[in-house]
C-alpha atoms as a PDB file:
ATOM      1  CA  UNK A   1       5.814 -64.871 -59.574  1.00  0.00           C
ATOM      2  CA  UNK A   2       8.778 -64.637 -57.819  1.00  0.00           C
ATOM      3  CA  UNK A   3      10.919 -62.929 -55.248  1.00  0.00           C
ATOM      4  CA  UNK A   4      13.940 -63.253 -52.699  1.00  0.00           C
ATOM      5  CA  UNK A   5      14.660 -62.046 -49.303  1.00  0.00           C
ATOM      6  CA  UNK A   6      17.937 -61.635 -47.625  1.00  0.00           C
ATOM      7  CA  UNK A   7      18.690 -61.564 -44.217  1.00  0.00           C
ATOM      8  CA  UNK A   8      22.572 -61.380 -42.767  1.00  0.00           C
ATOM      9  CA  UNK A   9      23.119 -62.881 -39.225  1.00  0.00           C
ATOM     10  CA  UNK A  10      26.235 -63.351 -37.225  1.00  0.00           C
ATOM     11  CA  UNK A  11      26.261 -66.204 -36.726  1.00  0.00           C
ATOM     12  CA  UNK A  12      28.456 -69.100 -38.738  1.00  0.00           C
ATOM     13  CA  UNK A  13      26.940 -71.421 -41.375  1.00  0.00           C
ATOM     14  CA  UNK A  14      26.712 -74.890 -39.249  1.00  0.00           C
ATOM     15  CA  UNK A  15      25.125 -73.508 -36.445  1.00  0.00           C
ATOM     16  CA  UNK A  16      22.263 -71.207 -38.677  1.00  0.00           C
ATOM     17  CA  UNK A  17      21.538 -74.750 -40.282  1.00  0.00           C
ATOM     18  CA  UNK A  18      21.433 -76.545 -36.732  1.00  0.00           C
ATOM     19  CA  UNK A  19      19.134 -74.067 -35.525  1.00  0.00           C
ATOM     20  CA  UNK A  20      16.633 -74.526 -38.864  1.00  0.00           C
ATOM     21  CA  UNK A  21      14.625 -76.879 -36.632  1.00  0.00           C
ATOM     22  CA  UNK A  22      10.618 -76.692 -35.761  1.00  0.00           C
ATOM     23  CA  UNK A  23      11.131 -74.211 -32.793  1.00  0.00           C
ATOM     24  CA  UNK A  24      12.580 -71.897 -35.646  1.00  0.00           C
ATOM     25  CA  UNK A  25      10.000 -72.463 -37.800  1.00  0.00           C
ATOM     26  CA  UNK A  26       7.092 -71.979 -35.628  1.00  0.00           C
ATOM     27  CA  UNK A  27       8.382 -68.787 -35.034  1.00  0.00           C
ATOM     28  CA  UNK A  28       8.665 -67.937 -38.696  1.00  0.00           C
ATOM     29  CA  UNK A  29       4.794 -68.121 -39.256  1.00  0.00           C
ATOM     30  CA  UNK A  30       2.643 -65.139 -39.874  1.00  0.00           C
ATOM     31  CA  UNK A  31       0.239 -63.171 -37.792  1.00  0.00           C
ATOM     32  CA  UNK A  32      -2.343 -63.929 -40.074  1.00  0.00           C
ATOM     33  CA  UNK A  33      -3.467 -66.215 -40.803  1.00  0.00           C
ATOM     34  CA  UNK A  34      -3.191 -68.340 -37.595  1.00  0.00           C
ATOM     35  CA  UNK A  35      -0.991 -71.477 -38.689  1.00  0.00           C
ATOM     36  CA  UNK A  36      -0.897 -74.689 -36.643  1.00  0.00           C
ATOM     37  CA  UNK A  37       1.753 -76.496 -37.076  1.00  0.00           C
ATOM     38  CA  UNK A  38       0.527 -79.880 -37.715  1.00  0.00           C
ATOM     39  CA  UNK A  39       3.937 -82.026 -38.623  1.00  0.00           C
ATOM     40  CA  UNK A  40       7.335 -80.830 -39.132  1.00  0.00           C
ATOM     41  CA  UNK A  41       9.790 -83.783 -40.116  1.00  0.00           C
ATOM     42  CA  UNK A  42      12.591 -81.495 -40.798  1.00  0.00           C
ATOM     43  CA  UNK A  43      14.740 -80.165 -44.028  1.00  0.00           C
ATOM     44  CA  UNK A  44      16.198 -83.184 -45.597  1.00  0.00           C
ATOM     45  CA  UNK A  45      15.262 -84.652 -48.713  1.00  0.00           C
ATOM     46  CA  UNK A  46      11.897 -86.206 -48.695  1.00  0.00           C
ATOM     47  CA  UNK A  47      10.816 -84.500 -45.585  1.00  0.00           C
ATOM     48  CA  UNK A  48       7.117 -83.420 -44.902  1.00  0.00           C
ATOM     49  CA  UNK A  49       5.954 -79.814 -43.140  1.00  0.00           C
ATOM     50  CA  UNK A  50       2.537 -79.925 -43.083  1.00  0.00           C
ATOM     51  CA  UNK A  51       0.500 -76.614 -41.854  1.00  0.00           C
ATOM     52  CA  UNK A  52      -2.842 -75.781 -41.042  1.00  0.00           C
ATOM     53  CA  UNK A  53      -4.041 -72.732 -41.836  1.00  0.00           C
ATOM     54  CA  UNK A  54      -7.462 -70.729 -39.859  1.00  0.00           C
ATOM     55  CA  UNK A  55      -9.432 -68.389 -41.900  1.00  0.00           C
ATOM     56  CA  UNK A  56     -11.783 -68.401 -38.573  1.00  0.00           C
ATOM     57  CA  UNK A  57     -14.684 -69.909 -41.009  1.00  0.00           C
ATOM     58  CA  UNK A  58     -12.565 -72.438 -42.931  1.00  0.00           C
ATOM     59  CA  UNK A  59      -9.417 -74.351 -42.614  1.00  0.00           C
ATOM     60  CA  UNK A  60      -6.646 -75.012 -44.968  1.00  0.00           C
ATOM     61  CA  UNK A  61      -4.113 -77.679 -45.526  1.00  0.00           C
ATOM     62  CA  UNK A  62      -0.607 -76.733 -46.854  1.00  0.00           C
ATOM     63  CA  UNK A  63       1.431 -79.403 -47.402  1.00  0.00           C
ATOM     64  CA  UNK A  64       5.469 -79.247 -48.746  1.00  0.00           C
ATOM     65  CA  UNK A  65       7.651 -81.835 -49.062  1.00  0.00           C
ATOM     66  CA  UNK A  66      11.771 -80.894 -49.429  1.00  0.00           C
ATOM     67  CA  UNK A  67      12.572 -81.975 -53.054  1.00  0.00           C
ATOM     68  CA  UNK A  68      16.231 -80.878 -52.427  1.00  0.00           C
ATOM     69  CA  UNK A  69      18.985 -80.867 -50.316  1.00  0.00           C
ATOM     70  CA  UNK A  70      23.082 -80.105 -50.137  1.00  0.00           C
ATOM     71  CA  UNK A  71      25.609 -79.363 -48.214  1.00  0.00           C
ATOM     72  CA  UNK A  72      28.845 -77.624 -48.913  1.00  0.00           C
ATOM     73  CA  UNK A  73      31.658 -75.488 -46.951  1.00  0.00           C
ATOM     74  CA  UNK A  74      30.053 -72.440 -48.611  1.00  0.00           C
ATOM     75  CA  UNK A  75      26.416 -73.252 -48.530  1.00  0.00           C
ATOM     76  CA  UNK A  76      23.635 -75.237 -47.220  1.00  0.00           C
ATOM     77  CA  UNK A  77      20.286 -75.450 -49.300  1.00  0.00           C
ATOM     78  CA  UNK A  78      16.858 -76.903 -48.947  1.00  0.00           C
ATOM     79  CA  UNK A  79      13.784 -76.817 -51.115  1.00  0.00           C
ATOM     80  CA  UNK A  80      10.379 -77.340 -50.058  1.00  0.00           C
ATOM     81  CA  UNK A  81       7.373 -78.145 -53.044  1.00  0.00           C
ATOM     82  CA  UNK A  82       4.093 -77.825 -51.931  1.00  0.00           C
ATOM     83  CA  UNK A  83       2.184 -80.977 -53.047  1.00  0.00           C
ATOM     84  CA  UNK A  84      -1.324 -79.968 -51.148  1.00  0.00           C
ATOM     85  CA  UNK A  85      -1.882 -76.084 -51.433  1.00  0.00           C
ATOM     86  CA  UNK A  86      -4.605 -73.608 -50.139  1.00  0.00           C
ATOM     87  CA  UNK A  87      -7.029 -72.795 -52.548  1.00  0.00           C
ATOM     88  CA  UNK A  88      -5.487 -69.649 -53.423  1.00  0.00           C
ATOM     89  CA  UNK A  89      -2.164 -71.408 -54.445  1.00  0.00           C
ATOM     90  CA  UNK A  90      -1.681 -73.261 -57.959  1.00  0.00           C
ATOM     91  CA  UNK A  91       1.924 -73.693 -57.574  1.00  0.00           C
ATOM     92  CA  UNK A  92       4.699 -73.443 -54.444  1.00  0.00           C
ATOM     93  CA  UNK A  93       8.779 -73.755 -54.555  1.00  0.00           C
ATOM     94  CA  UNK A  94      10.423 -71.910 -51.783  1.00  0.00           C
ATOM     95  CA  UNK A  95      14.350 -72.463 -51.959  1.00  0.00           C
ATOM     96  CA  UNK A  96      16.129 -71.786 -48.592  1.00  0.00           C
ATOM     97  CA  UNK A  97      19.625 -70.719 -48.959  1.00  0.00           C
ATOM     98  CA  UNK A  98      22.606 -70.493 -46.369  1.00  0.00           C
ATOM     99  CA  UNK A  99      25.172 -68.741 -47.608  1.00  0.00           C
ATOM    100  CA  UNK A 100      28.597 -67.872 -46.044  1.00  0.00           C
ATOM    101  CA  UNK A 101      29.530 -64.697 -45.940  1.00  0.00           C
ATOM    102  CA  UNK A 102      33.718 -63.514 -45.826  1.00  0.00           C
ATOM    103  CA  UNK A 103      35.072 -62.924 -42.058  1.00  0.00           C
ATOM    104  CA  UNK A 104      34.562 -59.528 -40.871  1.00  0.00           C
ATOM    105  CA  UNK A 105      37.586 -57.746 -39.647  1.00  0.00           C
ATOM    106  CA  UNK A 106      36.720 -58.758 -36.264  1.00  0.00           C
ATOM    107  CA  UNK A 107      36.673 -62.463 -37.106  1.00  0.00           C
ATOM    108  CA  UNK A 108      33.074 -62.986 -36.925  1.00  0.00           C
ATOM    109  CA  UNK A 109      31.696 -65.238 -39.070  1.00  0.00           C
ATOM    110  CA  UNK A 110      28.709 -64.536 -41.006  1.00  0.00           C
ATOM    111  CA  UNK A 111      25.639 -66.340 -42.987  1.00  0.00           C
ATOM    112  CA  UNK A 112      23.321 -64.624 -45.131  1.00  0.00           C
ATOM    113  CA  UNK A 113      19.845 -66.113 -44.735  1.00  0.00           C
ATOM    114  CA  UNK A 114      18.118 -66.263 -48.634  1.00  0.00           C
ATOM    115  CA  UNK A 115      14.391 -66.965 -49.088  1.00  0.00           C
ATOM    116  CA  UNK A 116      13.592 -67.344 -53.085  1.00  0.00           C
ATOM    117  CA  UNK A 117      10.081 -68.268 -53.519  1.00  0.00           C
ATOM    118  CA  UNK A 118       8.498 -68.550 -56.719  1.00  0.00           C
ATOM    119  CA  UNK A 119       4.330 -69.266 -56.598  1.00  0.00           C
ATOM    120  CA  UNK A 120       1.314 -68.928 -58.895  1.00  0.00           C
ATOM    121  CA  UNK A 121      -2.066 -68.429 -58.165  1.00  0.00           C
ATOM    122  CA  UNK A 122      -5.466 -69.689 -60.242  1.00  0.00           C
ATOM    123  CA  UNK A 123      -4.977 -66.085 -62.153  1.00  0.00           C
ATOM    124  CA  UNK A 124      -2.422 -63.495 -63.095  1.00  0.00           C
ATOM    125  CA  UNK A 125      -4.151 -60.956 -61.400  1.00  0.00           C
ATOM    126  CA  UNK A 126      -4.422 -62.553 -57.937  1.00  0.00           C
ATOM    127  CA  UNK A 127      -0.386 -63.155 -58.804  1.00  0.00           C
ATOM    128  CA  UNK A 128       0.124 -59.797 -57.759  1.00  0.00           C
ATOM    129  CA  UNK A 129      -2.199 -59.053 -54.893  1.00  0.00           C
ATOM    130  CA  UNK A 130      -0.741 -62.451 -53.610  1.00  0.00           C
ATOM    131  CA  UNK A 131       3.059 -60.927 -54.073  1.00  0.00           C
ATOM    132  CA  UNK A 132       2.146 -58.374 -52.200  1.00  0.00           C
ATOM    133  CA  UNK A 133       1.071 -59.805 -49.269  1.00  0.00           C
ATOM    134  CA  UNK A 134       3.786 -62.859 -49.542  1.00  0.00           C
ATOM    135  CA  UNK A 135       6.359 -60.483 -49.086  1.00  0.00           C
ATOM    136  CA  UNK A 136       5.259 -58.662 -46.865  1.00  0.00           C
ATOM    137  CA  UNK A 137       4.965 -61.774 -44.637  1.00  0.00           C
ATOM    138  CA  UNK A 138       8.295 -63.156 -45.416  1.00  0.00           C
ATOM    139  CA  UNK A 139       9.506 -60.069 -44.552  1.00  0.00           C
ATOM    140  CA  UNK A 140       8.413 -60.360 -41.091  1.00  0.00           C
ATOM    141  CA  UNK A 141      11.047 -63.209 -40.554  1.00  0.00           C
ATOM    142  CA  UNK A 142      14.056 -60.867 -40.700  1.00  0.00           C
ATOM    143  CA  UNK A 143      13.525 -59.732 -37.100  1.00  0.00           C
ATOM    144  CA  UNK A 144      13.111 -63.444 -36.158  1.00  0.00           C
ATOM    145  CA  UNK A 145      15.911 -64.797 -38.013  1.00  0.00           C
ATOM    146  CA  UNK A 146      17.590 -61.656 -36.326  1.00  0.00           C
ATOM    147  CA  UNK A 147      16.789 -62.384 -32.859  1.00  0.00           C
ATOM    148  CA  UNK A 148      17.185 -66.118 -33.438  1.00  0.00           C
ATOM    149  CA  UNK A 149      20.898 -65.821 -35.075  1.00  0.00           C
ATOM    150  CA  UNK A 150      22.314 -63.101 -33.463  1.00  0.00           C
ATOM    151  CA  UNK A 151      22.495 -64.269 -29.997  1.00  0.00           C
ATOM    152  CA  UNK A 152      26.024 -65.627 -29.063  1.00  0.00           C
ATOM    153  CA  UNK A 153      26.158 -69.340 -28.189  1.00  0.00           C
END
């Protein structure tokens, strides 16, 4: 399954990408479950982010390593591969895209934040219960990348 999220912030490309740092990211994780942050080396190539996740009874490693990364005047991308999943994960890619957007008429700069995730789950079904509830929580960073972005430096 798949799906992407946008999110526009004023603020311009180089400083969205120096802010994609741990503090951002610890932000960025859900409500539910509780995540602990176990190691964060970054979003270069070859990287490791590993999380722990607490289902109150049981824990669960997730573990992504960035496949991916390039920089241009137009974009900045990363792409994280998880290598050790939850049980309820077969399969994880989540491509993070930067994207400049054209000047506004009042000269602000602009970057559109772009979350394309594709996943699979042990069974079709559970693909779209788990879609469901994916979303929902990447749609909670919006007001995070929001509040992060928008605040003038």
């Amino acid at each position: 399954m798949r799906f992407v999220l946008k999110t526009e912030v004023n603020q311009p490309l180089p400083k969205v990408w120096e802010g994609f740092n741990r503090a951002l990211f610890e932000q960025l994780t859900p409500a539910f479950p509780p995540v602990k942050v176990v190691r964060f080396d970054g979003c270069l190539q070859r990287d490791l982010v590993h999380l722990q996740l607490n289902f109150f009874l049981f824990r669960q490693d997730w573990i992504s390593r960035i496949i991916d990364q390039k920089t241009s005047d137009e974009e900045i991308f990363f792409v994280d591969k998880g290598i050790r999943l939850p049980f309820f994960l077969t399969y994880w890619e989540h491509h993070h895209r930067l994207q400049r957007l054209p000047s506004e008429p009042e000269n602000r700069k602009q970057t559109v934040i772009i979350d394309d995730i594709t996943f699979r789950t042990p069974f079709k079904l559970t693909d779209y219960l788990l879609y469901v509830v994916l979303k929902g929580q990447f749609a909670c960073r919006k007001p995070v990348y929001r509040r992060v972005f928008n605040r003038i430096y």
